[in-house]
PDB file of N, CA and C in Angstrom:
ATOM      1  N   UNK A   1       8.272  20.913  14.182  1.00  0.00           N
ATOM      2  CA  UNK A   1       7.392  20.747  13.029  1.00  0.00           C
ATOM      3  C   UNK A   1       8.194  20.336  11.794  1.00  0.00           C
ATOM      4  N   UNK A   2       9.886  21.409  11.480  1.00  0.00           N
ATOM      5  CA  UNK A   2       9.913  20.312  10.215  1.00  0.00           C
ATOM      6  C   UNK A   2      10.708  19.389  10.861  1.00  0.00           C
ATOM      7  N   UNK A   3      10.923  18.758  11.509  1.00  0.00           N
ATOM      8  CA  UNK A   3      11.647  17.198  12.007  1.00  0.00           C
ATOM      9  C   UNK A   3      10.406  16.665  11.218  1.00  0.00           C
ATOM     10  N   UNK A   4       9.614  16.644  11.830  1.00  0.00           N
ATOM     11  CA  UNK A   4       8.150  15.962  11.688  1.00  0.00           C
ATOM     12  C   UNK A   4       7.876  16.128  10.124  1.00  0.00           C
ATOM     13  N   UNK A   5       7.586  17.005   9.157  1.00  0.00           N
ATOM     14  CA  UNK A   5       7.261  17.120   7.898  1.00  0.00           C
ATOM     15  C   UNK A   5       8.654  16.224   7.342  1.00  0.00           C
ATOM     16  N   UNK A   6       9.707  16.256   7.766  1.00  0.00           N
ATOM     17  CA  UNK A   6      10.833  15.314   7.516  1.00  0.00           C
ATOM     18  C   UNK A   6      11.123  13.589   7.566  1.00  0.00           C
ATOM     19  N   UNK A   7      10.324  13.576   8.362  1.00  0.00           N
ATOM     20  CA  UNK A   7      10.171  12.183   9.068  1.00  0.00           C
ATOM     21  C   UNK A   7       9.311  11.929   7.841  1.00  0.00           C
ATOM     22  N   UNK A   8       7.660  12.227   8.110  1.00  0.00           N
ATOM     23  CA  UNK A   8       6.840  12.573   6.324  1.00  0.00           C
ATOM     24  C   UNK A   8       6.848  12.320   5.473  1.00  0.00           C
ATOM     25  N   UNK A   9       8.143  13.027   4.790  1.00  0.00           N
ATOM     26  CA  UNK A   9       8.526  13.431   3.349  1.00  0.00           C
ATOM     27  C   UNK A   9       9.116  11.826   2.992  1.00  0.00           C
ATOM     28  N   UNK A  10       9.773  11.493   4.002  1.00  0.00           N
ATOM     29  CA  UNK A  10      11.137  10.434   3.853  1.00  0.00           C
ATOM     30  C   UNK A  10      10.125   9.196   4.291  1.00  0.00           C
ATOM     31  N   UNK A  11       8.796   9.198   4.967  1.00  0.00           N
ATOM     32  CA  UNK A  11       8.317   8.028   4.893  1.00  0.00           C
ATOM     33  C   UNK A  11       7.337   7.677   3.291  1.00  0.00           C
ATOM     34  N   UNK A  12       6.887   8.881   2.340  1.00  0.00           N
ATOM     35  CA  UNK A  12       6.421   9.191   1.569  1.00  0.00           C
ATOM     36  C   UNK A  12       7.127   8.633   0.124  1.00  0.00           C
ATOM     37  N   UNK A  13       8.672   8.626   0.574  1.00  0.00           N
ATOM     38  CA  UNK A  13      10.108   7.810  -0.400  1.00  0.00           C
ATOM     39  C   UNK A  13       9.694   6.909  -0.136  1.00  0.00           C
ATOM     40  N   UNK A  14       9.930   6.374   0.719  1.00  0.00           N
ATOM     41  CA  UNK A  14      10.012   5.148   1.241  1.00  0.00           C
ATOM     42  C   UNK A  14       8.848   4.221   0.622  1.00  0.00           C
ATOM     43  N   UNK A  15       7.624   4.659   0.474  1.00  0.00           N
ATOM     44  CA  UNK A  15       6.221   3.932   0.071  1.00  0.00           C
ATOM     45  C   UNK A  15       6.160   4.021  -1.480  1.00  0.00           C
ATOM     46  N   UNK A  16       6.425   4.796  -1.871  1.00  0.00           N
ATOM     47  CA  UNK A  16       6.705   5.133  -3.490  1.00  0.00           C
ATOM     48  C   UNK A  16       7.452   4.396  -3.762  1.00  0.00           C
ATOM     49  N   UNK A  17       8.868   4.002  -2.865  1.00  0.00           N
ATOM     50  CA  UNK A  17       9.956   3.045  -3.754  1.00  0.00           C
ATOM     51  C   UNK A  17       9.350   1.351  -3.357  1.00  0.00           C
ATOM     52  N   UNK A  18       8.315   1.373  -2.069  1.00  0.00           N
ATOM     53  CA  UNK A  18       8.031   0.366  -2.122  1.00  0.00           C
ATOM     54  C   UNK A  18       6.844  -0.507  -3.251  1.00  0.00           C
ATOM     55  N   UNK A  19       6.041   0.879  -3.762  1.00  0.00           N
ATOM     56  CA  UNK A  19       4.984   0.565  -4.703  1.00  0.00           C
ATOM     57  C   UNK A  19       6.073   0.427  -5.945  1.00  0.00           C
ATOM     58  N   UNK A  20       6.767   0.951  -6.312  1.00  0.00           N
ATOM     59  CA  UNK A  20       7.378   0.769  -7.247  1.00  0.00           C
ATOM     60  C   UNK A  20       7.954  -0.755  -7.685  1.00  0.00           C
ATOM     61  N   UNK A  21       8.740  -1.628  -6.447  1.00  0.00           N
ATOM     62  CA  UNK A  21       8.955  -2.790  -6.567  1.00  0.00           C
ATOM     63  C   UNK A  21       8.412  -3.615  -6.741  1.00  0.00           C
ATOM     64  N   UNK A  22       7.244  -3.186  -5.847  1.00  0.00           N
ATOM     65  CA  UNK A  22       6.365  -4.245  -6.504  1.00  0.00           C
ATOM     66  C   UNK A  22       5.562  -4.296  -7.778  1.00  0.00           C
ATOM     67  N   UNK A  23       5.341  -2.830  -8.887  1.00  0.00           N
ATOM     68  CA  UNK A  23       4.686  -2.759 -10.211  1.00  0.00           C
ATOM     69  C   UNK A  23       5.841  -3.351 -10.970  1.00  0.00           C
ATOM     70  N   UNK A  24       6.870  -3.384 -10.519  1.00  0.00           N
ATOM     71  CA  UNK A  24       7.996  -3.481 -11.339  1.00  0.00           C
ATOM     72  C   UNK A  24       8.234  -5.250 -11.014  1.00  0.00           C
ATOM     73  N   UNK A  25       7.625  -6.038 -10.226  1.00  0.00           N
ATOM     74  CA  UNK A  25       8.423  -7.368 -10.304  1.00  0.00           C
ATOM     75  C   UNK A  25       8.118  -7.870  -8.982  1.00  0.00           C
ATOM     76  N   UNK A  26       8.458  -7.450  -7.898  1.00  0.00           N
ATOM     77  CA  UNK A  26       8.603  -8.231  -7.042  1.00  0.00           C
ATOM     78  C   UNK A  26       6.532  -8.437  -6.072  1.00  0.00           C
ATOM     79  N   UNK A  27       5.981  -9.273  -6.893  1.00  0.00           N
ATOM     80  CA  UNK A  27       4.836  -9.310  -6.451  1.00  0.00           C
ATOM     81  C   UNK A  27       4.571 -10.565  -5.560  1.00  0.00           C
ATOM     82  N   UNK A  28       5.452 -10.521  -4.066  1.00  0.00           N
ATOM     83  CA  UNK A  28       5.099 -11.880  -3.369  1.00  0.00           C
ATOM     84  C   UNK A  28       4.082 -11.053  -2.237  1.00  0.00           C
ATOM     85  N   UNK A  29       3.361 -11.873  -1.632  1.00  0.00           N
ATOM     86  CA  UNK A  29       2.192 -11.897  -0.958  1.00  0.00           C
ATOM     87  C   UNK A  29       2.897 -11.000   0.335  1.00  0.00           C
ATOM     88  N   UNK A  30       4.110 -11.326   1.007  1.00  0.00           N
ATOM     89  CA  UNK A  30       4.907 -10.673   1.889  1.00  0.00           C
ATOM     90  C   UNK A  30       5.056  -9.127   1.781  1.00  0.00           C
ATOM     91  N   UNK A  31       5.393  -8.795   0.280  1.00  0.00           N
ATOM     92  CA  UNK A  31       5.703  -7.670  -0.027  1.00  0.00           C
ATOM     93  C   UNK A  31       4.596  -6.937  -0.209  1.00  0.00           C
ATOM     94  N   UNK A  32       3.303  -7.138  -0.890  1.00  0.00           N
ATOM     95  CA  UNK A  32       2.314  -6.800  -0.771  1.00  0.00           C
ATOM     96  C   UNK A  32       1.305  -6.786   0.534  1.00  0.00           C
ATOM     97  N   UNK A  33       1.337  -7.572   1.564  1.00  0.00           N
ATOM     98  CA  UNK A  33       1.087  -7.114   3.181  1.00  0.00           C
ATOM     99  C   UNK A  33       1.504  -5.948   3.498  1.00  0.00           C
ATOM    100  N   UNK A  34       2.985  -6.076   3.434  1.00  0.00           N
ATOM    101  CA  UNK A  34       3.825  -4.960   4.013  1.00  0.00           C
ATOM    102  C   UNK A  34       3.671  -3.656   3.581  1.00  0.00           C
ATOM    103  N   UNK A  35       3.647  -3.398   2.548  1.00  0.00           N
ATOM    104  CA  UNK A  35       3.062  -2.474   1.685  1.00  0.00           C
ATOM    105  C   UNK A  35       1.451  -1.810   2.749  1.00  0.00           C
ATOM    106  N   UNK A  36       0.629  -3.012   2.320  1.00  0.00           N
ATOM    107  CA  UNK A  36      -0.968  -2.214   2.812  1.00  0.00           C
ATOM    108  C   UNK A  36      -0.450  -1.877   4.403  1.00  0.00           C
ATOM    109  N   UNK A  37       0.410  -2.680   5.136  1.00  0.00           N
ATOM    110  CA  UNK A  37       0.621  -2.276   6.329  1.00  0.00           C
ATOM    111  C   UNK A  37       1.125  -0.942   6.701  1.00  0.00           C
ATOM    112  N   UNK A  38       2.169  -0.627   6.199  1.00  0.00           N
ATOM    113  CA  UNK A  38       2.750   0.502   5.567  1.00  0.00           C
ATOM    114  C   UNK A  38       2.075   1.667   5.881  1.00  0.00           C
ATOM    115  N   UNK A  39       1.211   1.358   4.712  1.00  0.00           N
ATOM    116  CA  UNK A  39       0.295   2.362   4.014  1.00  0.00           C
ATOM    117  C   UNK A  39      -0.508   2.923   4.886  1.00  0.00           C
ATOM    118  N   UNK A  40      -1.531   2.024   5.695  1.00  0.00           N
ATOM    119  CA  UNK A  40      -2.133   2.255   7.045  1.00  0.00           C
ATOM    120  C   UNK A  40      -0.976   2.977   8.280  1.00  0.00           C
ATOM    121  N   UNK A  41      -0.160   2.533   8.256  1.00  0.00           N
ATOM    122  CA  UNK A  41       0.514   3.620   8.907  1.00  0.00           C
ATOM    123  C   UNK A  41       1.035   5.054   9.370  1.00  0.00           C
ATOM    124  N   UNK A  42       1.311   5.120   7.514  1.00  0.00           N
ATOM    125  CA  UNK A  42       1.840   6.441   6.894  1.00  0.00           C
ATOM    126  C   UNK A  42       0.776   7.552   7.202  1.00  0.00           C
ATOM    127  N   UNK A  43      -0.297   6.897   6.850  1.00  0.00           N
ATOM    128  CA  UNK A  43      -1.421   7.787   6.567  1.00  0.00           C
ATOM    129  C   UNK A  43      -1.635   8.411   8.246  1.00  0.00           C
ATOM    130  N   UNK A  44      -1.498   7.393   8.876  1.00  0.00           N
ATOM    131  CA  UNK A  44      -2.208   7.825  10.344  1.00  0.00           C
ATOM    132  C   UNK A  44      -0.925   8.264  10.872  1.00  0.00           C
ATOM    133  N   UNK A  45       0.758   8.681  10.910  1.00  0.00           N
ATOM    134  CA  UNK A  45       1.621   9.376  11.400  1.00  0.00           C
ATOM    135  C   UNK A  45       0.909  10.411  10.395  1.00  0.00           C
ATOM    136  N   UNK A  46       0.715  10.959   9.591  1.00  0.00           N
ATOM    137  CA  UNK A  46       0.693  12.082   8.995  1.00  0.00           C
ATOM    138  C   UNK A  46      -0.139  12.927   9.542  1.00  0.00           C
ATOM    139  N   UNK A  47      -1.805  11.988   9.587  1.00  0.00           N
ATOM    140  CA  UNK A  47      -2.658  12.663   9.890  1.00  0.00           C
ATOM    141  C   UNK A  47      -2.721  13.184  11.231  1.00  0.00           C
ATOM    142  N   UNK A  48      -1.955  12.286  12.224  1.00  0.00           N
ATOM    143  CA  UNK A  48      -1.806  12.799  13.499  1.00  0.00           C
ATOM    144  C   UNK A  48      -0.357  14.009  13.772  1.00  0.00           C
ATOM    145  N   UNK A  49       0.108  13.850  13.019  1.00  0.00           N
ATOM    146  CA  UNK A  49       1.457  14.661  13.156  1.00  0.00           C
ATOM    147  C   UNK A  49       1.018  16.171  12.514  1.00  0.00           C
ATOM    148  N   UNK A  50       0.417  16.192  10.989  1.00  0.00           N
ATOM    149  CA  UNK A  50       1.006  17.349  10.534  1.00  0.00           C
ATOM    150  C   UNK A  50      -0.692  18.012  10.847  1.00  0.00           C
ATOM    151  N   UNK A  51      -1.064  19.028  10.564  1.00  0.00           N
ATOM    152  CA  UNK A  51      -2.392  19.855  10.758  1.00  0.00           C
ATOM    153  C   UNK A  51      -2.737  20.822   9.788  1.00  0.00           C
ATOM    154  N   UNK A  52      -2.176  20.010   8.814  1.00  0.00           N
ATOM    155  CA  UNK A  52      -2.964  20.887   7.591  1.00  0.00           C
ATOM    156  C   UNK A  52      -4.053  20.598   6.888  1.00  0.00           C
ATOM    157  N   UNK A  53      -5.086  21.745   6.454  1.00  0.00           N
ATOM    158  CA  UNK A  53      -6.512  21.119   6.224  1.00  0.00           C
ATOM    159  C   UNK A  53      -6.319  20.463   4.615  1.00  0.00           C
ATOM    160  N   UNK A  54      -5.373  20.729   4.043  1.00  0.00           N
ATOM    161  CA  UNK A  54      -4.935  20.222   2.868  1.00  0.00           C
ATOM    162  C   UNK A  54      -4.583  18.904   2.839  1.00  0.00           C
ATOM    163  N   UNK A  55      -3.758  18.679   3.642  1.00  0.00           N
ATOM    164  CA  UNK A  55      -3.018  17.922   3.590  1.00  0.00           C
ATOM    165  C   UNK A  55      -4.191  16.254   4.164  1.00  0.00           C
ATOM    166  N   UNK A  56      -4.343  17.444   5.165  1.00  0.00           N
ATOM    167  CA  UNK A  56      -5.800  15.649   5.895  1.00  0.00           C
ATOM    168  C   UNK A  56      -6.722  15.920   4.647  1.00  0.00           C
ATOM    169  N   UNK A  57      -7.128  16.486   4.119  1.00  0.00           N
ATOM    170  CA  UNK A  57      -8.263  15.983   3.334  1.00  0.00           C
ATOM    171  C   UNK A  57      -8.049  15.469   2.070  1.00  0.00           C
ATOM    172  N   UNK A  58      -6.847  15.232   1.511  1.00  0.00           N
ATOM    173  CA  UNK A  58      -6.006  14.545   1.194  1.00  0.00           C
ATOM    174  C   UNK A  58      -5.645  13.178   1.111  1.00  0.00           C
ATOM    175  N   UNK A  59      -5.263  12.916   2.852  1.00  0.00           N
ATOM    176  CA  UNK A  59      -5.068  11.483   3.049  1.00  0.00           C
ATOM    177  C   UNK A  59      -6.567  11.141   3.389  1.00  0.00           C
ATOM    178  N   UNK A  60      -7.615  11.316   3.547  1.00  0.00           N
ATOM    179  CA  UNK A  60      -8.649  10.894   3.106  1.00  0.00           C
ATOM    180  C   UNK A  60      -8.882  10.244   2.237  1.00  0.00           C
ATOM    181  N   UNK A  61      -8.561  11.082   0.749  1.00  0.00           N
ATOM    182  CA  UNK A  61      -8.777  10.521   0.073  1.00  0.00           C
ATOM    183  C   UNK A  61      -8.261   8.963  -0.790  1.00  0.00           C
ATOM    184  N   UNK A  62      -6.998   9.060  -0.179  1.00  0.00           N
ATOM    185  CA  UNK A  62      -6.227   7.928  -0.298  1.00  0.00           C
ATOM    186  C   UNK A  62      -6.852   6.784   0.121  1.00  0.00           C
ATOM    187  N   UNK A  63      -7.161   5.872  -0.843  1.00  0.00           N
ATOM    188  CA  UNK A  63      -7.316   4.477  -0.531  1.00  0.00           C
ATOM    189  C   UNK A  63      -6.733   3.186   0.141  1.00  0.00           C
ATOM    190  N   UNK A  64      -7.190   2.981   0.995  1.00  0.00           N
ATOM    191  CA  UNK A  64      -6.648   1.304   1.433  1.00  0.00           C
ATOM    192  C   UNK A  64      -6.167   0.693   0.930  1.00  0.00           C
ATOM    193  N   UNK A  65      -4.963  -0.100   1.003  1.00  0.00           N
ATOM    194  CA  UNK A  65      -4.651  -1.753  -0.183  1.00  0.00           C
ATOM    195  C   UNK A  65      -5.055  -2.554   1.156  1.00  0.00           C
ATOM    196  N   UNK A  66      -6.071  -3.363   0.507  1.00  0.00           N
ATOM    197  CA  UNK A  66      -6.387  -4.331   1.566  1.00  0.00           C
ATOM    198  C   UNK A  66      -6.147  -5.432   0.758  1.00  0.00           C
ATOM    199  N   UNK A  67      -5.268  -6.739   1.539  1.00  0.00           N
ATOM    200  CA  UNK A  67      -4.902  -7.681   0.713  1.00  0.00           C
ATOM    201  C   UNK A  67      -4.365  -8.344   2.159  1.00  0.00           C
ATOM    202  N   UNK A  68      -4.590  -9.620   1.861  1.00  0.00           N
ATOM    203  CA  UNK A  68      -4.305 -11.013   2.330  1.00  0.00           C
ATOM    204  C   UNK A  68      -4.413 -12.413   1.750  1.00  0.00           C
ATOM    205  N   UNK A  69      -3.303 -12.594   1.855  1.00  0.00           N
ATOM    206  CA  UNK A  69      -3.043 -13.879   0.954  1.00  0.00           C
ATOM    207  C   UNK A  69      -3.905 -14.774   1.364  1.00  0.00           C
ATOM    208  N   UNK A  70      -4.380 -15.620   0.484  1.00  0.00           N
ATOM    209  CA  UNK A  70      -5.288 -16.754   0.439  1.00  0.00           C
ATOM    210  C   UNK A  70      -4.191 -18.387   0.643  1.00  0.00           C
ATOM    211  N   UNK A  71      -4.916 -18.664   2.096  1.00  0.00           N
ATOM    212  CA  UNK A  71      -3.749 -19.949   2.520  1.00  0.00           C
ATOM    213  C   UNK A  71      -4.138 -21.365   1.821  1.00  0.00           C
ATOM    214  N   UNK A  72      -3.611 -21.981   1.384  1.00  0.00           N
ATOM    215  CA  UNK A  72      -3.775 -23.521   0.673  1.00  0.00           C
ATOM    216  C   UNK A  72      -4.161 -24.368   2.041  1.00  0.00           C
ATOM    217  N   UNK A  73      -5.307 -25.070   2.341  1.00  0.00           N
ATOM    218  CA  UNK A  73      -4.912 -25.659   3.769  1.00  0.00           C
ATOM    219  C   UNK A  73      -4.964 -27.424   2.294  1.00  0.00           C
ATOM    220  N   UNK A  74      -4.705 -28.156   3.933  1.00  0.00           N
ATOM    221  CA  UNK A  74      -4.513 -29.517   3.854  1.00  0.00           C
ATOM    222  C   UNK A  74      -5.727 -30.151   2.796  1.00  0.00           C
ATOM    223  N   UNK A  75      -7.251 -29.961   3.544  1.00  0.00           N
ATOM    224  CA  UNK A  75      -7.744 -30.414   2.712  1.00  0.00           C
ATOM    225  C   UNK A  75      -8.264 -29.774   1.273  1.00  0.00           C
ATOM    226  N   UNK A  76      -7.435 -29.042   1.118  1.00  0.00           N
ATOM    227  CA  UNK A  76      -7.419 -28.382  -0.442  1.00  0.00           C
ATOM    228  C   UNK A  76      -6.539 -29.254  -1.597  1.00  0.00           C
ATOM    229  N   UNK A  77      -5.939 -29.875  -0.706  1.00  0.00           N
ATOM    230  CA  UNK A  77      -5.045 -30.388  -1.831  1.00  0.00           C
ATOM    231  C   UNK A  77      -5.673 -31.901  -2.168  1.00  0.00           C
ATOM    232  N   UNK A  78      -6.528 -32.367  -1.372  1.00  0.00           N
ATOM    233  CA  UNK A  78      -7.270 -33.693  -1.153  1.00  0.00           C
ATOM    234  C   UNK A  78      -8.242 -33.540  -2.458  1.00  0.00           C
ATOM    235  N   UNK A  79      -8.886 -32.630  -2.816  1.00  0.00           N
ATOM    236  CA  UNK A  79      -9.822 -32.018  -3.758  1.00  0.00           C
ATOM    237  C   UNK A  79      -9.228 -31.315  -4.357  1.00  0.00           C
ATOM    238  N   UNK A  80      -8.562 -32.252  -5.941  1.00  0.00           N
ATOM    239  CA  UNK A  80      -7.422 -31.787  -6.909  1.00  0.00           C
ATOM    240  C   UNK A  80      -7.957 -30.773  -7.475  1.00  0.00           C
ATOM    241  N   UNK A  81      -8.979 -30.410  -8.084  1.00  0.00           N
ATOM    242  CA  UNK A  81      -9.366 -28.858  -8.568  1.00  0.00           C
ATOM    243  C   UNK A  81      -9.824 -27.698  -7.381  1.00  0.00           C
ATOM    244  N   UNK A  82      -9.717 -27.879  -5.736  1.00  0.00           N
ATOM    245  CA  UNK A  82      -9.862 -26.756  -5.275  1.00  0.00           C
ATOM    246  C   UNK A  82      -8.406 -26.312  -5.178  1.00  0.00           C
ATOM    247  N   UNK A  83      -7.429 -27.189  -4.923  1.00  0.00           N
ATOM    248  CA  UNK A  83      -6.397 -25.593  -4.748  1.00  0.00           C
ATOM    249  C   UNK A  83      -6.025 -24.981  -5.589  1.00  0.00           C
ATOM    250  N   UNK A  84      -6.566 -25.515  -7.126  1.00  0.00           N
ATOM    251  CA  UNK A  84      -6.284 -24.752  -8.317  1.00  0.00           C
ATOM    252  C   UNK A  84      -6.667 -23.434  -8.213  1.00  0.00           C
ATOM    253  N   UNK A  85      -8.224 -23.811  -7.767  1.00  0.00           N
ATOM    254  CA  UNK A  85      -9.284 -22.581  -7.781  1.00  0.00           C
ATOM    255  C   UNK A  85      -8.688 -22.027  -6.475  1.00  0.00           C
ATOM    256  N   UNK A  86      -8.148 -21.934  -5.174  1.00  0.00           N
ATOM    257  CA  UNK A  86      -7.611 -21.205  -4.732  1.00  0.00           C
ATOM    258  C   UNK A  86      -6.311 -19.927  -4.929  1.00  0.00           C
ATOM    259  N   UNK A  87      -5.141 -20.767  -5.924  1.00  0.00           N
ATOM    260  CA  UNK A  87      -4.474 -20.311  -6.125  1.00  0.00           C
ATOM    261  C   UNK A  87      -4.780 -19.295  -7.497  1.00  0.00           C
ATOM    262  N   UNK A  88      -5.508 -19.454  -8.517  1.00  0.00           N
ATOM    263  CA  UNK A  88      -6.625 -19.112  -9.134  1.00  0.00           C
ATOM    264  C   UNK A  88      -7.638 -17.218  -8.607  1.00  0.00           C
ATOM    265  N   UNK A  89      -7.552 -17.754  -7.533  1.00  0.00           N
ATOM    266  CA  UNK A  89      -7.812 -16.832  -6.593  1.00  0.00           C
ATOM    267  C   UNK A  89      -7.479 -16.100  -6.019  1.00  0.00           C
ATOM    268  N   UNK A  90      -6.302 -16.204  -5.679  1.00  0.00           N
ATOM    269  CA  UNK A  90      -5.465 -15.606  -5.178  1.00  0.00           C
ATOM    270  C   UNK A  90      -4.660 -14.634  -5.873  1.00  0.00           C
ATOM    271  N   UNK A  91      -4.417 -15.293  -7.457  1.00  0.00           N
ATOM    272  CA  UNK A  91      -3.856 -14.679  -8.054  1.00  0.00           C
ATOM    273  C   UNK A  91      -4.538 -13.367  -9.079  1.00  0.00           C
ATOM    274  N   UNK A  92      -5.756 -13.382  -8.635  1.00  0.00           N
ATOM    275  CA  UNK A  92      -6.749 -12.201  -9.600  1.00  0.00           C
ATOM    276  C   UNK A  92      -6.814 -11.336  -8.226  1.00  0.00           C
ATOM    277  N   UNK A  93      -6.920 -11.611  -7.346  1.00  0.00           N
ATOM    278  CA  UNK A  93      -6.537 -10.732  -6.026  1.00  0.00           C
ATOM    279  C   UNK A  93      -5.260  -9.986  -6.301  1.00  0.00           C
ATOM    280  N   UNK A  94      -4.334 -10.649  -5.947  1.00  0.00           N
ATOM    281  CA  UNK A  94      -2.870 -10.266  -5.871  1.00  0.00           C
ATOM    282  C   UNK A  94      -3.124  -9.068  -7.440  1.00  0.00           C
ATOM    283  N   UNK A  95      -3.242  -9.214  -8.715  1.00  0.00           N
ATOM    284  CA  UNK A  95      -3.210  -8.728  -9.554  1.00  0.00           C
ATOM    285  C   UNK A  95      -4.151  -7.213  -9.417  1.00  0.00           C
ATOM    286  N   UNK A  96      -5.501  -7.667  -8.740  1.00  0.00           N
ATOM    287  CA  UNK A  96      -6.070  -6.079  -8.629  1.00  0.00           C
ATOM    288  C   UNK A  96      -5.286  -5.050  -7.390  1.00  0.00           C
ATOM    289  N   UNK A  97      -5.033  -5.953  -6.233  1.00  0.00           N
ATOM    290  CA  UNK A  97      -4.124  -5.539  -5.287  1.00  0.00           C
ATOM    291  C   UNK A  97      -2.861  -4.558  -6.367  1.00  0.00           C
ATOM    292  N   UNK A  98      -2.549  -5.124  -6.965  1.00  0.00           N
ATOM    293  CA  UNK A  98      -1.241  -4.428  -7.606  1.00  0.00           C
ATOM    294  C   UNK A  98      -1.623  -3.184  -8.348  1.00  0.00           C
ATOM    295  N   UNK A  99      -2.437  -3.303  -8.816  1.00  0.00           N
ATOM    296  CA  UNK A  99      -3.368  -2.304  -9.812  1.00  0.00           C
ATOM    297  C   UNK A  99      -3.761  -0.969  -8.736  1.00  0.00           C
ATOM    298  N   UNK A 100      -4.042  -1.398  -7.322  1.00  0.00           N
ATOM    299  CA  UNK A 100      -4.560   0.070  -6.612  1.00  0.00           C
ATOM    300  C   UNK A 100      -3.217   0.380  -5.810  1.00  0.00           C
ATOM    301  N   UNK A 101      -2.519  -0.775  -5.610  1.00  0.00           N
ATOM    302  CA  UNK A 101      -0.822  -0.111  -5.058  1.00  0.00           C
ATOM    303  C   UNK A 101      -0.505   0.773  -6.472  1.00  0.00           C
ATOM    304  N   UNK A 102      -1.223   0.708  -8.082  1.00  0.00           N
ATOM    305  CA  UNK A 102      -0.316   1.507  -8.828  1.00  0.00           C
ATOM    306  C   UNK A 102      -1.221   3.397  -8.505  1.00  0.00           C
ATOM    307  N   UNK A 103      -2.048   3.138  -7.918  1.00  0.00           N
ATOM    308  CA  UNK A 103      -3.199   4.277  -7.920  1.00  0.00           C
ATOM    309  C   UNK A 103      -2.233   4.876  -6.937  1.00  0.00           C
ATOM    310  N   UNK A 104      -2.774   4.340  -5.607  1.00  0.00           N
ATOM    311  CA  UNK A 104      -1.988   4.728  -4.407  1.00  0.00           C
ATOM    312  C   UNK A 104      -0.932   5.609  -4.480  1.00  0.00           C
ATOM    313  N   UNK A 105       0.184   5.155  -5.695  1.00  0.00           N
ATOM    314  CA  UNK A 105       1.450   5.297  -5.427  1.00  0.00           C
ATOM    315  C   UNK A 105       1.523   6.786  -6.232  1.00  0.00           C
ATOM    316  N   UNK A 106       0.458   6.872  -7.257  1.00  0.00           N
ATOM    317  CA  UNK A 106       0.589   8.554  -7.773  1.00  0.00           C
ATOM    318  C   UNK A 106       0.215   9.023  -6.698  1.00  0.00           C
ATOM    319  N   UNK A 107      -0.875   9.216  -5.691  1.00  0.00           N
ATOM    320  CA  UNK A 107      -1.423   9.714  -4.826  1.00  0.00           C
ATOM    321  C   UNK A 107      -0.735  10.486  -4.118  1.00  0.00           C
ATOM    322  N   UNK A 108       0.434   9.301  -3.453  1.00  0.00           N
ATOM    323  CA  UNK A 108       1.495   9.456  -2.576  1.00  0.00           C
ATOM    324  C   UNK A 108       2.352  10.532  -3.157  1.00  0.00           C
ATOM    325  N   UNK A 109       2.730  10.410  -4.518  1.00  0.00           N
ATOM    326  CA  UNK A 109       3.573  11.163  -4.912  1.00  0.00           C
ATOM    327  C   UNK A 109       3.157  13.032  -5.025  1.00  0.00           C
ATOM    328  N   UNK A 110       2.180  12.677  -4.827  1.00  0.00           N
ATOM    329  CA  UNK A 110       0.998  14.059  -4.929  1.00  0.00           C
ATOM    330  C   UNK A 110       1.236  14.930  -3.282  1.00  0.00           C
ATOM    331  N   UNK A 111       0.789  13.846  -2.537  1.00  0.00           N
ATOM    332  CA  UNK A 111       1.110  14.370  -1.407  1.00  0.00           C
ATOM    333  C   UNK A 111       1.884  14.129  -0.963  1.00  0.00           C
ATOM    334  N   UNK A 112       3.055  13.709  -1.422  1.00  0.00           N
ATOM    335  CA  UNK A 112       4.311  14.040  -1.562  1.00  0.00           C
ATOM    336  C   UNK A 112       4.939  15.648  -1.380  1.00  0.00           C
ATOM    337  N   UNK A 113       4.482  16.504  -2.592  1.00  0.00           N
ATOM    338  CA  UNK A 113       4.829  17.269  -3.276  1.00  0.00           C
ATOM    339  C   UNK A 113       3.546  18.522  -2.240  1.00  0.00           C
ATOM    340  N   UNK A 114       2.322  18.178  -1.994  1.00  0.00           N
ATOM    341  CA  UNK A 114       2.005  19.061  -1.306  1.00  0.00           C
ATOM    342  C   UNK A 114       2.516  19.569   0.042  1.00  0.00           C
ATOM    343  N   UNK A 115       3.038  18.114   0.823  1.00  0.00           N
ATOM    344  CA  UNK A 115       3.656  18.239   2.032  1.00  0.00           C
ATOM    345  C   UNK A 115       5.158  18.876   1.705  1.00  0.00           C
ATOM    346  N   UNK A 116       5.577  18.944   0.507  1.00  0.00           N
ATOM    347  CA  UNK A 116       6.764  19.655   0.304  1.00  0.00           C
ATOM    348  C   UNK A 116       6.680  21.204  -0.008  1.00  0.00           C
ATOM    349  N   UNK A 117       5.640  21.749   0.072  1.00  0.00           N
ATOM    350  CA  UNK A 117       4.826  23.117   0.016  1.00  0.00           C
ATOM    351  C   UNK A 117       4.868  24.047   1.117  1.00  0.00           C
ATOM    352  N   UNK A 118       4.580  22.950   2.246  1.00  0.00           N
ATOM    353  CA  UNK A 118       4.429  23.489   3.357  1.00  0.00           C
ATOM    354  C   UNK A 118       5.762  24.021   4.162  1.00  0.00           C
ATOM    355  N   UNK A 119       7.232  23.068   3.762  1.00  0.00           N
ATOM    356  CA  UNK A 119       8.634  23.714   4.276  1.00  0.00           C
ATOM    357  C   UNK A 119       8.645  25.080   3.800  1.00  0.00           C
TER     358      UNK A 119
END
C-alpha cells in the first residue's frame, strides 16, 4: 500500500510540474495532449489503486482537459481566410484548455496533500 500511495504522490509531482510548464510558457499542442493524457491516467491509477472514500470522491471531482489540436488540411489553405479562422480557433481553444489545466493543477495539489494524510 505505501509503494502504491508512493507511486501516487510522485505521479501527482509529476502533473503539477507538468501544468506548471505549460501556465508558465510552454503552450504547444504536444504538451497540452500529453498533459490531458496524463491526467486521464493519473486519475484512473489512483482510483483503482488507492480505496479511500476521500480520496475517490475527490478524483471525481476533478475535471477532464479535453483538447485536440485543430489540423490545417490542404484545402484550407486554398480558401485564404479559412485557415486563418482555423488557426483562430485553435488558438481560443488552446487558451481555455490552459485556463482548466490552471484549475486542475490546484486540484491536484489538493489531492496531493490529502493522499499525503493517509501515510
Amino acid at each position: 500500500m505505501e509503494q502504491t500511495i508512493r507511486l501516487a504522490l510522485r505521479g501527482l509531482t509529476d502533473i503539477q510540474a507538468q501544468a506548471e510548464k505549460i501556465i508558465l510558457g510552454d503552450k504547444s499542442s504536444t504538451t497540452i495532449e500529453s498533459f490531458a493524457r496524463y491526467s486521464i491516467e493519473l486519475k484512473e491509477y489512483i482510483a483503482k489503486n488507492i480505496s479511500n472514500e476521500k480520496v475517490n470522491s475527490y478524483i471525481q471531482a476533478i475535471p477532464e482537459v479535453n483538447y485536440s489540436r485543430v489540423r490545417v488540411q490542404l484545402w484550407h489553405y486554398l480558401i485564404l481566410p479559412a485557415w486563418w479562422f482555423i488557426l483562430y480557433k485553435d488558438f481560443i481553444a488552446k487558451n481555455k484548455t490552459i485556463k482548466e489545466i490552471n484549475e486542475v493543477r490546484g486540484k491536484y495539489a489538493h489531492l496531493e496533500l490529502t493522499i499525503k494524510g493517509l501515510i
